[in-house]
C-alpha atoms as a PDB file:
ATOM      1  CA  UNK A   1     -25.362  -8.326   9.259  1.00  0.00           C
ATOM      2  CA  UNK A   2     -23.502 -11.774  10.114  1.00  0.00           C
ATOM      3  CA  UNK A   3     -24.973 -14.242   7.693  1.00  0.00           C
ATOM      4  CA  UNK A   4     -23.195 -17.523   6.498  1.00  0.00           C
ATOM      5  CA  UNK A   5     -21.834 -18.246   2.877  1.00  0.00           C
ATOM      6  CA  UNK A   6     -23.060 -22.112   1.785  1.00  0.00           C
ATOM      7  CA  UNK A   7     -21.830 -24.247  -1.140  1.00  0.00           C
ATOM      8  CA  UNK A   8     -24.378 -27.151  -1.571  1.00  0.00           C
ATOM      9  CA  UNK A   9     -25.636 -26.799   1.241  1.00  0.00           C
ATOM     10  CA  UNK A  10     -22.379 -26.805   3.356  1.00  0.00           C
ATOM     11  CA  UNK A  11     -21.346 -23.794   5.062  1.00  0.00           C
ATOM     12  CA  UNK A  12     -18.205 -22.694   4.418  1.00  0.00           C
ATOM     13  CA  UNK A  13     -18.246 -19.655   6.414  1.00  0.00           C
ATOM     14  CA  UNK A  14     -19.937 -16.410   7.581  1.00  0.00           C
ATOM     15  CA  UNK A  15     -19.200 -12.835   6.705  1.00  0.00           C
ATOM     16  CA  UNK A  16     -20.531  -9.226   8.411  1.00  0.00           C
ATOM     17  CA  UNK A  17     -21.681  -7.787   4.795  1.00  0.00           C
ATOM     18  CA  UNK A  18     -22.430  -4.159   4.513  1.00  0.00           C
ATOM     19  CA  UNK A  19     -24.051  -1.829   1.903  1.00  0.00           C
ATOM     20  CA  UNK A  20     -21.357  -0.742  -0.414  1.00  0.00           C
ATOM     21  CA  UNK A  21     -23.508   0.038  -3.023  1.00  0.00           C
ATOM     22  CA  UNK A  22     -27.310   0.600  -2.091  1.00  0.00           C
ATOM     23  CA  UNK A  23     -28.507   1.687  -5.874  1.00  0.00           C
ATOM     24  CA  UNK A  24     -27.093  -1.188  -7.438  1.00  0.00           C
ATOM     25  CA  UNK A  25     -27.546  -3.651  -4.713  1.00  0.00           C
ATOM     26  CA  UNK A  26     -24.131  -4.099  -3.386  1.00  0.00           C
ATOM     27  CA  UNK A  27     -23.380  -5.744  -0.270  1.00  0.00           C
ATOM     28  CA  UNK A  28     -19.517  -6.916   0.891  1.00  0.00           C
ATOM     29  CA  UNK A  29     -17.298  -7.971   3.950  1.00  0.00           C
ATOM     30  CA  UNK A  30     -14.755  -9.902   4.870  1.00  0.00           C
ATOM     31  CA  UNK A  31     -15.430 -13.733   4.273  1.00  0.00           C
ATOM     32  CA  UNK A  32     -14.566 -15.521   7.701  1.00  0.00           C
ATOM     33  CA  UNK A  33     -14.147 -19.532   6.924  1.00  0.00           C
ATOM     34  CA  UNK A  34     -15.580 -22.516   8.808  1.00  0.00           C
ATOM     35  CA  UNK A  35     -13.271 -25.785   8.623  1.00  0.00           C
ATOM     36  CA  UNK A  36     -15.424 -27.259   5.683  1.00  0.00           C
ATOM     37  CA  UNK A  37     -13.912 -24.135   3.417  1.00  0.00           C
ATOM     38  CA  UNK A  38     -10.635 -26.111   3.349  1.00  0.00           C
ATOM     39  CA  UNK A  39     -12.369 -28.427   1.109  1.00  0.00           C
ATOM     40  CA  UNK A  40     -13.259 -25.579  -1.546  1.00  0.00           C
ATOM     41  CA  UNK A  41     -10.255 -23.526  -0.679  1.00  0.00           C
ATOM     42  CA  UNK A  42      -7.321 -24.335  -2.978  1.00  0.00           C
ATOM     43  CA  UNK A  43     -10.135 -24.330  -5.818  1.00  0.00           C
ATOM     44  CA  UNK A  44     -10.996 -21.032  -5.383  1.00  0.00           C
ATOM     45  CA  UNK A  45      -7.979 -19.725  -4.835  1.00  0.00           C
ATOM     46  CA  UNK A  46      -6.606 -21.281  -7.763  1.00  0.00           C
ATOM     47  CA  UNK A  47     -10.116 -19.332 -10.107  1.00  0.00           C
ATOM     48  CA  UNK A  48      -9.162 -16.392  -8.229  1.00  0.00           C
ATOM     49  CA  UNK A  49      -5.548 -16.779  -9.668  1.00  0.00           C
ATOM     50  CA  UNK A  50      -7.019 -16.932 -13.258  1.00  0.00           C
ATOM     51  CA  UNK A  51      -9.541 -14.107 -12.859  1.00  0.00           C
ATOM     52  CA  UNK A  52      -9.228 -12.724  -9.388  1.00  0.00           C
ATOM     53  CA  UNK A  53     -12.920 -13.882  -8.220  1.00  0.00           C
ATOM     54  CA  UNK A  54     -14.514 -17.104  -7.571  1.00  0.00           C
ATOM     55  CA  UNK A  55     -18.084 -16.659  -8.379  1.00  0.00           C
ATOM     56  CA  UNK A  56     -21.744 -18.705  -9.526  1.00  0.00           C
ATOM     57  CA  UNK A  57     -20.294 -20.037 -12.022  1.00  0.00           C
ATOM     58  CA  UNK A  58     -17.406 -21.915 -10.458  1.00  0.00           C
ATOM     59  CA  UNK A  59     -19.933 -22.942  -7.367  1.00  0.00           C
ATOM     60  CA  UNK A  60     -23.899 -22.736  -6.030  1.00  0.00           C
ATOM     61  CA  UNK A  61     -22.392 -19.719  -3.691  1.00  0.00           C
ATOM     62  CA  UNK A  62     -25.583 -18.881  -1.542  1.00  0.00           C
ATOM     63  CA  UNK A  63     -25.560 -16.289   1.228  1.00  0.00           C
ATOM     64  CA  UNK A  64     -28.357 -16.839   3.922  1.00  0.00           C
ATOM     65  CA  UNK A  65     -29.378 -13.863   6.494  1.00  0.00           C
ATOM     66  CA  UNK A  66     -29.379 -14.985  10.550  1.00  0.00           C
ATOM     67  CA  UNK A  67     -33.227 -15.320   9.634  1.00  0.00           C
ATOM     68  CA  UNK A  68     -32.156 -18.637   7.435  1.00  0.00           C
ATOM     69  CA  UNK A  69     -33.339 -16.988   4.303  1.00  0.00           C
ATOM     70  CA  UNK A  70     -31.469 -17.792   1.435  1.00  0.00           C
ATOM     71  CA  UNK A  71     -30.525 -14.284  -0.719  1.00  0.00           C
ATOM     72  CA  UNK A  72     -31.015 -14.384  -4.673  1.00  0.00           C
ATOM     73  CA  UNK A  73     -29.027 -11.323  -6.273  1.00  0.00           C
ATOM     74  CA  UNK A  74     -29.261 -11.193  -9.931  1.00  0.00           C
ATOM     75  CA  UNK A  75     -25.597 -10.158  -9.886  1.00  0.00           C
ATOM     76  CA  UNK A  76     -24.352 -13.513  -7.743  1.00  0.00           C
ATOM     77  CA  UNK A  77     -22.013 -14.088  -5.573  1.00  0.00           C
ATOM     78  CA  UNK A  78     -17.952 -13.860  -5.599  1.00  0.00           C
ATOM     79  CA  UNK A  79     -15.291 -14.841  -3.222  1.00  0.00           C
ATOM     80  CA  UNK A  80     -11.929 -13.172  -3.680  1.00  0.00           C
ATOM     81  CA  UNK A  81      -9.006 -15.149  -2.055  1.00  0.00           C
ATOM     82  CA  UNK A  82      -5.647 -14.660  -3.524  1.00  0.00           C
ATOM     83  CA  UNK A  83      -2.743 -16.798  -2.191  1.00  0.00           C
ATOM     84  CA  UNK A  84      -0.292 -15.239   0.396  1.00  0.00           C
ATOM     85  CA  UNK A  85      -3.162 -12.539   1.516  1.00  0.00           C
ATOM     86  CA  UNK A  86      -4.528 -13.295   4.838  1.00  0.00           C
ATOM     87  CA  UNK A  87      -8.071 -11.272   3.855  1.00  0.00           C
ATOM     88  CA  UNK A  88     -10.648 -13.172   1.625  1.00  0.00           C
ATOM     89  CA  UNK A  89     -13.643 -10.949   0.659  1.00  0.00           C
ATOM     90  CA  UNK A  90     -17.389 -11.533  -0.327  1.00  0.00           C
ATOM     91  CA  UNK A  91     -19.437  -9.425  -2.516  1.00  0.00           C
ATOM     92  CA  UNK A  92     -22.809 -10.114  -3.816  1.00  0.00           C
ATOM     93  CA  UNK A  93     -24.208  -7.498  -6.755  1.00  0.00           C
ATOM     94  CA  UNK A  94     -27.750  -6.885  -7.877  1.00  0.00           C
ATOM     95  CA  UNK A  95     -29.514  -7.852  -4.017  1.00  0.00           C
ATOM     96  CA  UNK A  96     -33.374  -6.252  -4.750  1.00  0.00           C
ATOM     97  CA  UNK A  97     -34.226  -2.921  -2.025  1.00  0.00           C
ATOM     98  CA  UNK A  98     -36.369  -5.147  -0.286  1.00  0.00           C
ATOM     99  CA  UNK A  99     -33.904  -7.194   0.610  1.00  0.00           C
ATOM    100  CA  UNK A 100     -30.586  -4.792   0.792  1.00  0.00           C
ATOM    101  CA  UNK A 101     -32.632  -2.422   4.018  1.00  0.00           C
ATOM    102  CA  UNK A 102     -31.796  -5.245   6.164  1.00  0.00           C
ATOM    103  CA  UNK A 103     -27.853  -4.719   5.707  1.00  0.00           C
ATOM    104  CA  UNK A 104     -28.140  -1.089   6.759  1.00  0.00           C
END
């Protein structure tokens, strides 16, 4: 499912996230970014230097389905986007089964 990744209530890009994990809640793709990413980018990259994922702590990462609702996993959200790798990834952890049969 495409849905788009929002900081603050910018969007900063979109990603087609899949089950990876459907126990635990799992859901990951590859993180596609709109211009406004550019802003967060070299901040990100730089937390994903340190500890190789940018996640809710470092920013209000929100991932909203096509249907504009807003997803709240209990595991957040992380952005991995390593300098000199031309793939950034998403994952999101602890999304409840409710929620996680839409991704399938």
């Amino acid at each position: 499912m495409i849905c788009i990744i929002v900081i603050d209530e910018i969007a900063i890009g979109e990603a087609n996230l899949q089950v990876i994990d459907e126990a635990m809640g799992v859901i990951g793709g590859r993180f596609v970014p709109f211009h406004a990413d550019q802003k967060f980018q070299h901040v990100i990259q730089v937390q994903c230097e340190m500890k190789r994922v940018s996640n809710i702590n470092d920013f209000n990462y929100k991932i909203r389905t096509g249907d504009n609702v807003d997803l709240h996993p209990s595991g957040g959200v992380g952005i991995t986007d390593l300098k000199g790798i031309n793939e950034i990834y998403i994952e999101s952890a602890g999304i409840n089964l409710k929620q996680i049969k839409i991704f399938k």
